[in-house]
Protein backbone atom coordinates (compact mmCIF):
# COMPACT_ATOMS: atom_id res chain seq x y z
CA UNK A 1 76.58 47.97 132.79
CA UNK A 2 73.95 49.00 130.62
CA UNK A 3 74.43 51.76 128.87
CA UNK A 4 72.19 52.39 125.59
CA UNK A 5 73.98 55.55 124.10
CA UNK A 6 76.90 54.90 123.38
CA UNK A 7 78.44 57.33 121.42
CA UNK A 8 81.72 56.25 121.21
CA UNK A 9 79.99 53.35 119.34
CA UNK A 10 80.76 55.50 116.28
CA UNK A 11 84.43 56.66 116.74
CA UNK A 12 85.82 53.09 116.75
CA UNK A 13 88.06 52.75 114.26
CA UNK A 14 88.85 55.03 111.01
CA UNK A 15 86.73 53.64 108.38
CA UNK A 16 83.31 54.03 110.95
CA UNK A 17 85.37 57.99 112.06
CA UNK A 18 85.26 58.51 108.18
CA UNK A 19 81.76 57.09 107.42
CA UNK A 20 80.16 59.84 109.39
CA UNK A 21 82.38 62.61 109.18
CA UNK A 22 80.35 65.56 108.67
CA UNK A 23 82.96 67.99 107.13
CA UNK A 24 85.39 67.07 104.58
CA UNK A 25 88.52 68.66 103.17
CA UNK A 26 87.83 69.29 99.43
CA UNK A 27 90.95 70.84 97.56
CA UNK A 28 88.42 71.98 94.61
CA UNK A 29 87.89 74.68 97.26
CA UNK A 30 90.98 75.99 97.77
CA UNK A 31 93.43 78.61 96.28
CA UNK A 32 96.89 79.06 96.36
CA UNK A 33 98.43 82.59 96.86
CA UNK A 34 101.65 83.53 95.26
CA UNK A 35 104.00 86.68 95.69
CA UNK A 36 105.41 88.36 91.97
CA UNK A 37 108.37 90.20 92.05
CA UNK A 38 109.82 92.13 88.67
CA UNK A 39 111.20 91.17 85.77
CA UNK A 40 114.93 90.05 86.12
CA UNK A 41 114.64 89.41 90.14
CA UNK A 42 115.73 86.24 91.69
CA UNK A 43 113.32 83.34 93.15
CA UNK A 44 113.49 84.44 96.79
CA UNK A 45 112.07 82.22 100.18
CA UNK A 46 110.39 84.37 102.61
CA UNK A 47 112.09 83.60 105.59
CA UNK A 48 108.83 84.45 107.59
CA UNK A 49 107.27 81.82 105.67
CA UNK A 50 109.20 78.43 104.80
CA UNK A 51 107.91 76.92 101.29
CA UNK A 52 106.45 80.52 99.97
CA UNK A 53 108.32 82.62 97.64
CA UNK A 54 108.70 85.57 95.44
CA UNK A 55 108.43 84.59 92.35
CA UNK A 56 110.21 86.75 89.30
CA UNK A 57 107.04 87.09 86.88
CA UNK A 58 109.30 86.54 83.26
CA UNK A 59 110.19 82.45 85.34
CA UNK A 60 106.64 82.30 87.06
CA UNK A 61 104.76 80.24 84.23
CA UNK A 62 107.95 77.80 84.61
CA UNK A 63 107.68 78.11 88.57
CA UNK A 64 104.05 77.51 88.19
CA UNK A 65 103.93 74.30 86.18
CA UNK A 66 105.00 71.53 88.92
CA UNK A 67 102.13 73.34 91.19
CA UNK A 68 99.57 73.42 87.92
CA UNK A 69 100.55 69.70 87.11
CA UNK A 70 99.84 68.56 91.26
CA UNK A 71 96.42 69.55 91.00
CA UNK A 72 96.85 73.71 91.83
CA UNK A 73 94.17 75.26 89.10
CA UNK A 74 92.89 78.52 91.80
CA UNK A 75 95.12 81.00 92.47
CA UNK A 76 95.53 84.78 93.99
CA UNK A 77 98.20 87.02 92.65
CA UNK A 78 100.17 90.08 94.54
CA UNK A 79 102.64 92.21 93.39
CA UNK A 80 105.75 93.11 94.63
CA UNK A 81 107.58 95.87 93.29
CA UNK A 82 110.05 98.41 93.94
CA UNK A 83 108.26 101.55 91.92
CA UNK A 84 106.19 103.18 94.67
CA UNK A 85 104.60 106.53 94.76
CA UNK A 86 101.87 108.26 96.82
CA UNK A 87 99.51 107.57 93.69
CA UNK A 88 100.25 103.73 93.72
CA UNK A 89 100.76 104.77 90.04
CA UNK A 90 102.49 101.45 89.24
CA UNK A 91 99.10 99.32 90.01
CA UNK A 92 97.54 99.44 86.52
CA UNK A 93 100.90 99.96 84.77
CA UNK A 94 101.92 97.88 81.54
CA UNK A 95 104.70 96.93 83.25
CA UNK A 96 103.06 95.99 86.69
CA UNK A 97 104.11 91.96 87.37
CA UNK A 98 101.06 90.88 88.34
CA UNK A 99 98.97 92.44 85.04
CA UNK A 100 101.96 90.52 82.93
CA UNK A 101 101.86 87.22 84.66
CA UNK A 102 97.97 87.61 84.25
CA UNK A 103 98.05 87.67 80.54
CA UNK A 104 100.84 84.77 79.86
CA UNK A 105 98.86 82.19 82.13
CA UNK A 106 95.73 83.05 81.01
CA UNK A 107 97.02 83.04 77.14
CA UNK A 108 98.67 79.31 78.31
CA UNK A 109 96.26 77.86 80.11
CA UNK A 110 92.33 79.48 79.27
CA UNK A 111 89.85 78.29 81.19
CA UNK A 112 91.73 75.45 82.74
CA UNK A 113 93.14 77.88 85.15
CA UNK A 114 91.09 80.03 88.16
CA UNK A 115 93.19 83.38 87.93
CA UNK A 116 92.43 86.17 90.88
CA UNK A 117 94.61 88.47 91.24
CA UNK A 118 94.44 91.27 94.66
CA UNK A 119 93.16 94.49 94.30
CA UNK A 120 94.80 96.72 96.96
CA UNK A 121 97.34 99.68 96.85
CA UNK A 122 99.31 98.60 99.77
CA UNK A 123 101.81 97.17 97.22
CA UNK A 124 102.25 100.07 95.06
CA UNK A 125 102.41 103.35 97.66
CA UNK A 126 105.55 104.54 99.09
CA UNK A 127 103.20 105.12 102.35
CA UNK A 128 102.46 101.43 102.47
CA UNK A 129 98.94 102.15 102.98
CA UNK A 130 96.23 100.95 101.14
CA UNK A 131 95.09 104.29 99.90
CA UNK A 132 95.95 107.60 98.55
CA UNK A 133 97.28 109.49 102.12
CA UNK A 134 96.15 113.10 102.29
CA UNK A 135 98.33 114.96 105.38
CA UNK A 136 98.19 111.61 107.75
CA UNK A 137 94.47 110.25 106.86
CA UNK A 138 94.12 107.47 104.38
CA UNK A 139 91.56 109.62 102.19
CA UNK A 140 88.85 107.17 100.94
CA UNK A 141 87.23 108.87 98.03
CA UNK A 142 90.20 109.61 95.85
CA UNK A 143 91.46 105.69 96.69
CA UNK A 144 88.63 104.46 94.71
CA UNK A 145 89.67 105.90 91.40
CA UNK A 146 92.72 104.25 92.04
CA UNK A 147 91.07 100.72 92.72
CA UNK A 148 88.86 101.29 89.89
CA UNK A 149 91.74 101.81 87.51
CA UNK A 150 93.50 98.81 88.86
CA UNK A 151 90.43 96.24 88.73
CA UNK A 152 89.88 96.97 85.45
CA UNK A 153 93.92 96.40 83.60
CA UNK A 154 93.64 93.17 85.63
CA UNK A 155 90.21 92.29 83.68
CA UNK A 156 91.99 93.63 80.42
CA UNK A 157 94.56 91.17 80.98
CA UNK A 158 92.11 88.42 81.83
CA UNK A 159 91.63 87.93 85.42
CA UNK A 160 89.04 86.29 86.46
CA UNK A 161 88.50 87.49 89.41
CA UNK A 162 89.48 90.64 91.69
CA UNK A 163 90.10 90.85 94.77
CA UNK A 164 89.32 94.20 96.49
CA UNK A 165 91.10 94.42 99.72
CA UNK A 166 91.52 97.79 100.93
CA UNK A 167 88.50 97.88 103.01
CA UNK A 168 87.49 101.51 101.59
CA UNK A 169 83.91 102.41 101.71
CA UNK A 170 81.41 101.31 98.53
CA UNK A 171 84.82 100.20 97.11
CA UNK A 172 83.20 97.04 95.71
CA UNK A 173 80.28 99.49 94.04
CA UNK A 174 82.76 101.53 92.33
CA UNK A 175 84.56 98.61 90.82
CA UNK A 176 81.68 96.64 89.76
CA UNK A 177 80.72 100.02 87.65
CA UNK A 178 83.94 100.89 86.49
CA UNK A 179 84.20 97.25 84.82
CA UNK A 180 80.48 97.14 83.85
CA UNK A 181 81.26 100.41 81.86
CA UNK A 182 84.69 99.19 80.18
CA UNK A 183 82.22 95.93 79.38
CA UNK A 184 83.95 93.24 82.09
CA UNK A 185 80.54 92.33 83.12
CA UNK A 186 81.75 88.46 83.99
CA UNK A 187 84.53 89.33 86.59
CA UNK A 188 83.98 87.90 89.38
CA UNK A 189 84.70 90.24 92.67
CA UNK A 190 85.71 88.65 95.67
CA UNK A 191 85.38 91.25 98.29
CA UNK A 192 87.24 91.22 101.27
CA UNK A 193 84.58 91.92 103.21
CA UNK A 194 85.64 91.68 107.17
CA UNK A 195 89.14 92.43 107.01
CA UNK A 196 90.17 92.65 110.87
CA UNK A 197 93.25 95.01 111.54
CA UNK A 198 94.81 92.04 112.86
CA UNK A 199 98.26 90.93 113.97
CA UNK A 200 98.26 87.90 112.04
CA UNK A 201 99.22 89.57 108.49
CA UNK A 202 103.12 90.42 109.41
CA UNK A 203 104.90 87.45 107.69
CA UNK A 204 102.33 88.79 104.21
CA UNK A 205 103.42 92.19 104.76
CA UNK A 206 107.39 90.75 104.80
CA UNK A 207 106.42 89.06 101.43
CA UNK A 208 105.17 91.87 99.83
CA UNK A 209 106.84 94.41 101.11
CA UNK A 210 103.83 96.31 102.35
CA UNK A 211 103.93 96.96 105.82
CA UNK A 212 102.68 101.01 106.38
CA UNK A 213 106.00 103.54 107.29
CA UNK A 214 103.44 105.32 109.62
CA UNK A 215 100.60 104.40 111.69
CA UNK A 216 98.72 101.25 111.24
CA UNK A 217 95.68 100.64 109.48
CA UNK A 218 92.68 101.27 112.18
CA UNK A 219 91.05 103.71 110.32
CA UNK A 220 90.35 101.25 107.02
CA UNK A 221 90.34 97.77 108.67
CA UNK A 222 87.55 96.57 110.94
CA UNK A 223 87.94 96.13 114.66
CA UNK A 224 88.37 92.87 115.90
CA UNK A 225 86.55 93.45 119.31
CA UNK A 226 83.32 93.66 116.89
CA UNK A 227 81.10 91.42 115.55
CA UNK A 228 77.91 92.44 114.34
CA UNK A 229 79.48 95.42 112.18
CA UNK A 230 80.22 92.33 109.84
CA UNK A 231 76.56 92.55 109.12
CA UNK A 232 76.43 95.87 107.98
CA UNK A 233 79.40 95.41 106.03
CA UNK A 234 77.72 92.19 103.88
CA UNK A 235 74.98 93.82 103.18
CA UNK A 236 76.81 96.91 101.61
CA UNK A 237 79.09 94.43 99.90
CA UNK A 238 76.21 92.25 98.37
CA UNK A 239 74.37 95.29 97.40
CA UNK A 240 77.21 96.76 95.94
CA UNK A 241 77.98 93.81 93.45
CA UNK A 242 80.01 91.31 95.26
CA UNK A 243 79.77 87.86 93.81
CA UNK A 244 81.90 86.33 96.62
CA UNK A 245 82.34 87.73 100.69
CA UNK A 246 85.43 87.11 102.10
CA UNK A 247 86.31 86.57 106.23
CA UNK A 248 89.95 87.72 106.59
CA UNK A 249 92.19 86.30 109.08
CA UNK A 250 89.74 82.90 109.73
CA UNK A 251 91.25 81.00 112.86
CA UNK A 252 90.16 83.64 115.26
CA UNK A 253 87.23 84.63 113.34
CA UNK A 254 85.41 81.11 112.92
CA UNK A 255 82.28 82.75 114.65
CA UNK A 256 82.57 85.49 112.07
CA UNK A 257 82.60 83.10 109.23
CA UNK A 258 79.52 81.32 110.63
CA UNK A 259 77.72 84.56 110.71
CA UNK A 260 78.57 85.25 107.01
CA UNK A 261 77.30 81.36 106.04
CA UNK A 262 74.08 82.10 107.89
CA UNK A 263 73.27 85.55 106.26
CA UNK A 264 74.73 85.71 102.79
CA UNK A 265 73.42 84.76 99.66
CA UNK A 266 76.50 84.70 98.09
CA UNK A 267 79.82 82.21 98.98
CA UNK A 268 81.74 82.62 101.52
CA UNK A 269 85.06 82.89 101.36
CA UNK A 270 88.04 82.42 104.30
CA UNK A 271 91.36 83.38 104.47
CA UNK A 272 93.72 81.33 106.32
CA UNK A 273 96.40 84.21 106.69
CA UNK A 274 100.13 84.61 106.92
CA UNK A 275 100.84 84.22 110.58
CA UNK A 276 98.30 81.56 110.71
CA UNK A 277 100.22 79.50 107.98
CA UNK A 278 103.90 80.64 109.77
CA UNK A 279 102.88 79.41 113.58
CA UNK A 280 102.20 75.89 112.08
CA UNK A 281 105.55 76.10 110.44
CA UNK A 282 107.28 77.17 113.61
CA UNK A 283 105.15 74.33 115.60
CA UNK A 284 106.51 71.92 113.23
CA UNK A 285 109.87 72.92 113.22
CA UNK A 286 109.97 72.78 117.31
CA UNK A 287 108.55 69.06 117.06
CA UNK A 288 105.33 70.59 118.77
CA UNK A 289 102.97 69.23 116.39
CA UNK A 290 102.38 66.96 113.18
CA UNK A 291 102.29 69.24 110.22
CA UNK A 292 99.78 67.02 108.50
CA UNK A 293 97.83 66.63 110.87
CA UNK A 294 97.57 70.27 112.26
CA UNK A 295 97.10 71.49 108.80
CA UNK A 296 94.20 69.15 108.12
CA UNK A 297 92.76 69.96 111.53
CA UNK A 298 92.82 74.09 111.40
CA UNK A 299 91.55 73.48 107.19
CA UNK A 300 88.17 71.78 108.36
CA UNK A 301 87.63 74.27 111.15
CA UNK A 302 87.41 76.52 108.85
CA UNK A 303 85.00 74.52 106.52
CA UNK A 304 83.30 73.63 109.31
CA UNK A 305 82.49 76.81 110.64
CA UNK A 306 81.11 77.81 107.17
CA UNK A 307 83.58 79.11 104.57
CA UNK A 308 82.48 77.62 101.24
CA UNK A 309 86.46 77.55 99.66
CA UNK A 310 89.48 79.10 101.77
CA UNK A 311 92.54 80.75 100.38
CA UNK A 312 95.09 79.13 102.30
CA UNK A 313 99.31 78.78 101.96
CA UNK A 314 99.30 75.24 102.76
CA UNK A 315 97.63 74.18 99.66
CA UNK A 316 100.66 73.34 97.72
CA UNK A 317 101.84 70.90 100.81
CA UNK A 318 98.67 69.38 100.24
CA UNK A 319 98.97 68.69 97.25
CA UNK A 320 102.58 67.30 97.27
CA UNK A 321 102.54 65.72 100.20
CA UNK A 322 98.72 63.79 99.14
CA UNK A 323 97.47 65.06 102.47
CA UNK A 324 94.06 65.01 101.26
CA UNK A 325 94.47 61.47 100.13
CA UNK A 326 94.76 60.27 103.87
């Protein structure tokens, strides 16, 4: 029979597969999160997600080396504490774990390490939201003094970047002039952008211990029946001072993340979330699917729909495991 396409001419075997792949996995484009607890807590598993921990911040340079020594040089930092107030006073504390861990990796490792580190209130209220309540509204305006104080102790203690995730209006314009006034004109923001109120964040909410005692988060995060809102929200985020744009959760928001590669001058972030990273987990555990193999796949959808890096859990099974070696 003649038949002169053929395109299965090009998916014979895995060296042809490989010559013409068009998206690769590239671990220089990926960062790890971690979870750190106080001073004096134990190293704790979070059973909602096998293989991440809370890490005590006085053992995390220790924790951290094995990871540092794999390949692991990008990393985002949240707190987990247990002094919480309606102020979130504890964010830009001395004492806050994150600021501390912060200063001793930067101080050990310089510029050989990628430190951001989130920049969100969710961690520090005794509401659990990620602003300043007033009666049962998360008010926005008084939530940015907050953030502002916050973004700049983290660029104190060195961060390079900050991570605003609260999804507060011109959030990212207050920061960026709250640390071009204290004279952190090189940190980099990485706005979260389009954060959905999504049900994929539960096992991160277990981990930090941030999940809101009333109500849910509606009124802040974006609605995930929308699309082109994302537009509006990149342009205030660019014009604001946003260096990178972040798509948060990314498996169900691939077409979102394509929007944001075809209209921003500025990277593109993704954030391969919490429940994303636990279904895999529970998939492999029920023999339902190859873990590298699944990880590999749902890493270069991502990629391929756009994201120029992705913050993503599975990066130190990557690593260990010399996934991206296959």
């Amino acid at each position: 029979m003649e038949i002169p396409n053929r395109p299965r001419r090009l998916r014979q075997n895995q060296i042809i597969r490989d010559l013409i792949s068009e998206t690769r996995i590239n671990t220089k484009k990926m960062i790890q999160p971690y979870f750190i607890s106080e001073k004096g807590t134990q190293r704790f598993e979070i059973g909602s997600m096998p293989g991440i921990f809370r890490d005590p911040e006085d053992k995390f340079l220790e924790l951290f080396k094995p990871d540092f020594e794999m390949g692991i040089n990008k990393i985002m930092l949240f707190g987990v504490v247990s002094t919480k107030d309606g102020g979130g006073s504890f964010a830009d504390h001395k004492d806050n774990p994150i600021i501390r861990v912060v200063q001793t990796l930067k101080e050990h490792y310089g510029d050989n390490i990628f430190v951001a580190a989130d920049v969100c209130l969710c961690e520090y209220t005794d509401t659990g939201h990620c602003g300043i309540v007033e009666g049962d509204y998360v008010d926005n305006d008084s939530t940015l003094k907050r953030l502002g104080d916050m973004a700049v102790a983290l660029a104190k203690a060195g961060a390079d970047c900050v991570g605003p995730s609260d999804m507060m209006d011109n959030r990212v314009g207050y920061i960026r002039g709250e640390l071009e006034d204290k004279g952190y004109k090189n940190t980099i923001i990485m706005a979260y952008t389009a954060k959905y109120a999504s049900n994929y964040y539960g096992p991160f909410r277990d981990a930090a211990d941030s999940a809101p005692k009333f109500g849910d988060r509606k009124s802040y995060q974006m609605d995930f029946r929308n699309k082109m809102e994302t537009l509006r929200e990149l342009k205030l985020d660019i014009e604001e001072g946003a260096d990178i744009v972040m798509v948060k959760p990314s498996l169900a928001y691939l077409d979102i993340i394509h929007i944001f590669k075809e209209h921003s001058p500025v990277p593109v972030a993704a954030y391969n979330v919490s429940g994303e990273y636990s279904m895999v987990k529970l998939m492999v555990r029920e023999n339902m699917a190859v873990e590298k193999d699944i990880v590999l796949e749902n890493l270069t959808a991502i990629f391929r729909a756009g994201a120029d890096m992705i913050l993503t859990y599975h990066l130190r099974d990557i690593f260990k495991n010399r996934w991206h070696h296959a």
